[in-house]
C-alpha atoms as a PDB file:
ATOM      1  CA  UNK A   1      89.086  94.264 126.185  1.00  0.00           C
ATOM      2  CA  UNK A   2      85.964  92.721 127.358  1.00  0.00           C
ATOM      3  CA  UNK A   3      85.103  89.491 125.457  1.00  0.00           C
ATOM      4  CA  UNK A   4      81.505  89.645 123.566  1.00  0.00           C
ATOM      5  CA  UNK A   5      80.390  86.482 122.373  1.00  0.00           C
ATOM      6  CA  UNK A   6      78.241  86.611 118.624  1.00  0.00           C
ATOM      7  CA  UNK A   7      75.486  84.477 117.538  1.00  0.00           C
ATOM      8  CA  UNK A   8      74.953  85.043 113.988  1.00  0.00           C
ATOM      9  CA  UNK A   9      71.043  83.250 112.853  1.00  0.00           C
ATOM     10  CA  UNK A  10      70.308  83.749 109.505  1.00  0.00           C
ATOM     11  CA  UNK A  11      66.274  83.898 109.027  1.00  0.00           C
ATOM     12  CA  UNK A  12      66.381  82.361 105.559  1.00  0.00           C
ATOM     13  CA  UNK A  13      64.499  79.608 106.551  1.00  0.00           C
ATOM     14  CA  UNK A  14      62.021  82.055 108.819  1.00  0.00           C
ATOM     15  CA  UNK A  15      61.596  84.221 105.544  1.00  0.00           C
ATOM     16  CA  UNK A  16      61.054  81.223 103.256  1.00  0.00           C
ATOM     17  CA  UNK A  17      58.468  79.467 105.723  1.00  0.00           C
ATOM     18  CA  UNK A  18      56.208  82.770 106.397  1.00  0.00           C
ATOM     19  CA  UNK A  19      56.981  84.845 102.526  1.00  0.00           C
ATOM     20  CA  UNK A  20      56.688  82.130 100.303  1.00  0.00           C
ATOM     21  CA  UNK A  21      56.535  84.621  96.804  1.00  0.00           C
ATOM     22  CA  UNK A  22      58.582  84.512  93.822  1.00  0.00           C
ATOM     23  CA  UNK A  23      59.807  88.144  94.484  1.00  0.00           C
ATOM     24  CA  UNK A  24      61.925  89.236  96.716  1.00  0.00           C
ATOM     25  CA  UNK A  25      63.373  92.604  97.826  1.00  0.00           C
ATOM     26  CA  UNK A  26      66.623  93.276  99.042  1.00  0.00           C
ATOM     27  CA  UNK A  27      67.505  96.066 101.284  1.00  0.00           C
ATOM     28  CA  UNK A  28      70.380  98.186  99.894  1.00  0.00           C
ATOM     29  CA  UNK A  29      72.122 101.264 100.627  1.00  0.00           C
ATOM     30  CA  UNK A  30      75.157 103.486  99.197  1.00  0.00           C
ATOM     31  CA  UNK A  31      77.787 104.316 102.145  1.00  0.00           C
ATOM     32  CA  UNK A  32      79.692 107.447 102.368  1.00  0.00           C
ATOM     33  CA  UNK A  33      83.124 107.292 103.118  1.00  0.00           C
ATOM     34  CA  UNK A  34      83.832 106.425 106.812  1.00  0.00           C
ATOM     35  CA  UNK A  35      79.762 106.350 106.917  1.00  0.00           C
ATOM     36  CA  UNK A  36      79.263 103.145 109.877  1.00  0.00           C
ATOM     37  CA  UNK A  37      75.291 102.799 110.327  1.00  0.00           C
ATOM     38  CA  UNK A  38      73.699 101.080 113.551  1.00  0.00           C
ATOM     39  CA  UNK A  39      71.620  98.012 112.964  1.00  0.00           C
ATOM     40  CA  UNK A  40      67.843  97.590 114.680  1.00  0.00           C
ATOM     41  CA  UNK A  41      68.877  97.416 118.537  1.00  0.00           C
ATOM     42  CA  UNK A  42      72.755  97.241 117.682  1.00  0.00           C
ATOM     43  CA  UNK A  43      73.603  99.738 120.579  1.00  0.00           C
ATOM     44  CA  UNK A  44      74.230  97.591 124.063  1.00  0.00           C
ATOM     45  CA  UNK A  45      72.148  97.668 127.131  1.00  0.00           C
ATOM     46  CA  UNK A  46      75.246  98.891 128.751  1.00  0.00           C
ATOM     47  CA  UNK A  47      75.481 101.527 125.537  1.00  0.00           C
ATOM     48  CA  UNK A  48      79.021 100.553 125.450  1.00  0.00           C
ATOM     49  CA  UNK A  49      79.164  98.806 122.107  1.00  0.00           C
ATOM     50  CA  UNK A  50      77.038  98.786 118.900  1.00  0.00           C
ATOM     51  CA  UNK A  51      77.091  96.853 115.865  1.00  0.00           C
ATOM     52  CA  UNK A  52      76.585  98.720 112.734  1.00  0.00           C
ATOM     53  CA  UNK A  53      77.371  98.032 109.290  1.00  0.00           C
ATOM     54  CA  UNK A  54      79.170  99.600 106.134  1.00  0.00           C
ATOM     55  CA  UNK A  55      80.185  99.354 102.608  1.00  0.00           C
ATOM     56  CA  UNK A  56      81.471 100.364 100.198  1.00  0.00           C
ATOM     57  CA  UNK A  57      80.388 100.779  95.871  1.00  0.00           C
ATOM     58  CA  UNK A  58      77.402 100.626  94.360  1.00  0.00           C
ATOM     59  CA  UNK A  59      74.640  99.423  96.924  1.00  0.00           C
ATOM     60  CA  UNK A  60      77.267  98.346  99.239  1.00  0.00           C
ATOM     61  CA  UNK A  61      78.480  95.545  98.199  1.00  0.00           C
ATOM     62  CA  UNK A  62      82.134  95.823  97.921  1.00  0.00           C
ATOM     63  CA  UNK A  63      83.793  95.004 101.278  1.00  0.00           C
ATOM     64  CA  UNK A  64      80.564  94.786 103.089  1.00  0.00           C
ATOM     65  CA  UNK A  65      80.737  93.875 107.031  1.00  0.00           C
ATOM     66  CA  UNK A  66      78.697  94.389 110.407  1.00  0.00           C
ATOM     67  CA  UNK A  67      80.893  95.969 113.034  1.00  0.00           C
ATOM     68  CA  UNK A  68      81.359  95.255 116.474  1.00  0.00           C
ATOM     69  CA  UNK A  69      81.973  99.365 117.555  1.00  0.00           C
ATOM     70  CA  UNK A  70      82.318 101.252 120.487  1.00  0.00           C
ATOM     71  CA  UNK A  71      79.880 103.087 120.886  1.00  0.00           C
ATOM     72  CA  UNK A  72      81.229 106.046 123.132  1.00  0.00           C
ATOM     73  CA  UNK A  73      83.810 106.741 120.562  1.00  0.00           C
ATOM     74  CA  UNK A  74      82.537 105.562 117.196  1.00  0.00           C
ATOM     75  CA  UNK A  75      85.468 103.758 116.291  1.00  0.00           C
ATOM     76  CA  UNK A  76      85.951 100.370 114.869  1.00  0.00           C
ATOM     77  CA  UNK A  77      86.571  97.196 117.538  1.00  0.00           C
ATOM     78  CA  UNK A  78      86.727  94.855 114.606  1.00  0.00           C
ATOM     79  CA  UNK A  79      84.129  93.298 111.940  1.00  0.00           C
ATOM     80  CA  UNK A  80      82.030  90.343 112.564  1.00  0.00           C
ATOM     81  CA  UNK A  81      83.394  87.772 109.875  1.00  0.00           C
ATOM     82  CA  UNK A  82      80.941  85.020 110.944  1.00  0.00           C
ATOM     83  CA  UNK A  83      78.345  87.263 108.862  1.00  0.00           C
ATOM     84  CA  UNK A  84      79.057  86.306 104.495  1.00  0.00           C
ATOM     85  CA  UNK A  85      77.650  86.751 101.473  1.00  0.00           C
ATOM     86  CA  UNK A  86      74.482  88.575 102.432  1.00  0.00           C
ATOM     87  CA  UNK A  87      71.940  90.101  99.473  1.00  0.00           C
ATOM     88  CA  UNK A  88      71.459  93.123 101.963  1.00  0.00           C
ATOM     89  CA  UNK A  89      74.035  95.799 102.854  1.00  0.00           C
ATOM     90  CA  UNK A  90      71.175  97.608 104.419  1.00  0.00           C
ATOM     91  CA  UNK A  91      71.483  98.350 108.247  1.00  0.00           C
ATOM     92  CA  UNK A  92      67.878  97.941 108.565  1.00  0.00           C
ATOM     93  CA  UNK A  93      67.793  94.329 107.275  1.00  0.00           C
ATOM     94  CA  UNK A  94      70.020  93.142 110.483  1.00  0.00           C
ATOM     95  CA  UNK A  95      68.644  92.715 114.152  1.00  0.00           C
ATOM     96  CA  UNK A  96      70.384  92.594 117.457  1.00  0.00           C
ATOM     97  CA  UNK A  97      69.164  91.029 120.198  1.00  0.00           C
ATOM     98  CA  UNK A  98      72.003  91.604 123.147  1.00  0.00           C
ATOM     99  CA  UNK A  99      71.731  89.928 126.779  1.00  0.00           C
ATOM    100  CA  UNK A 100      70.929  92.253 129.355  1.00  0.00           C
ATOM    101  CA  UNK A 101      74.821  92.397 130.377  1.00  0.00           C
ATOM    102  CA  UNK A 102      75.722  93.065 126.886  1.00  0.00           C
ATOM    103  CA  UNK A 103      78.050  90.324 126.924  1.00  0.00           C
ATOM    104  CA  UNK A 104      76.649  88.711 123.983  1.00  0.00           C
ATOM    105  CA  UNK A 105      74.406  89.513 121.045  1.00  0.00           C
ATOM    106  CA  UNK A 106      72.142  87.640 118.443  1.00  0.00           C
ATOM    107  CA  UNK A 107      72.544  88.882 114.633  1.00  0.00           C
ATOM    108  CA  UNK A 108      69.212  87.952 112.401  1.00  0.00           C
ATOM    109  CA  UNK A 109      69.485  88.812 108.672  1.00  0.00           C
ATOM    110  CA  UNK A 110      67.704  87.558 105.677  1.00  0.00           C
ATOM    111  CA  UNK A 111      70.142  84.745 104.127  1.00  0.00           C
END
């Protein structure tokens, strides 16, 4: 198994510096069963592997991880425990950003 390395950057202090409001949405969403959703840019250069996330309960809270995946055959290479306690379960709140050999990707999420 090829070795990807993971860079996880939380944008808290990004979102804090720029959005400065007392509000603040979260982005949310209700899995199906066995229902694994890409992130922004989460499929490889190499479209070998994509990271996309899932849930499970109300929002998607319960048991919620990003997945490293492959991507030809949909199934699970394992999650990415370096990502915790997150307010979104919402793929579209997480950003890759993968090296053009898609040996290693860059996760941004709110924090």
């Amino acid at each position: 198994m090829a070795q990807i390395l993971i860079q996880v950057v939380t944008a808290a202090v990004l979102c804090n510096i720029f959005f400065s409001s007392p509000s603040r949405a979260t982005s949310n969403y209700n899995y199906k069963p066995n229902e694994y959703v890409v992130i922004v840019h989460g499929r490889s250069p190499n479209g070998r592997y994509s990271i996309a996330s899932h849930g499970e309960g109300e929002f998607g809270y319960d048991n919620f991880h990003l997945y490293l995946m492959d991507a030809h055959t949909g199934n699970k290479i394992g999650p990415l425990e370096e990502i915790k306690n997150t307010l979104d379960t919402g793929a579209g709140a997480f950003y890759a950003k993968w090296s053009a050999d898609s040996s290693r990707v860059s996760i941004t999420y709110p924090g």
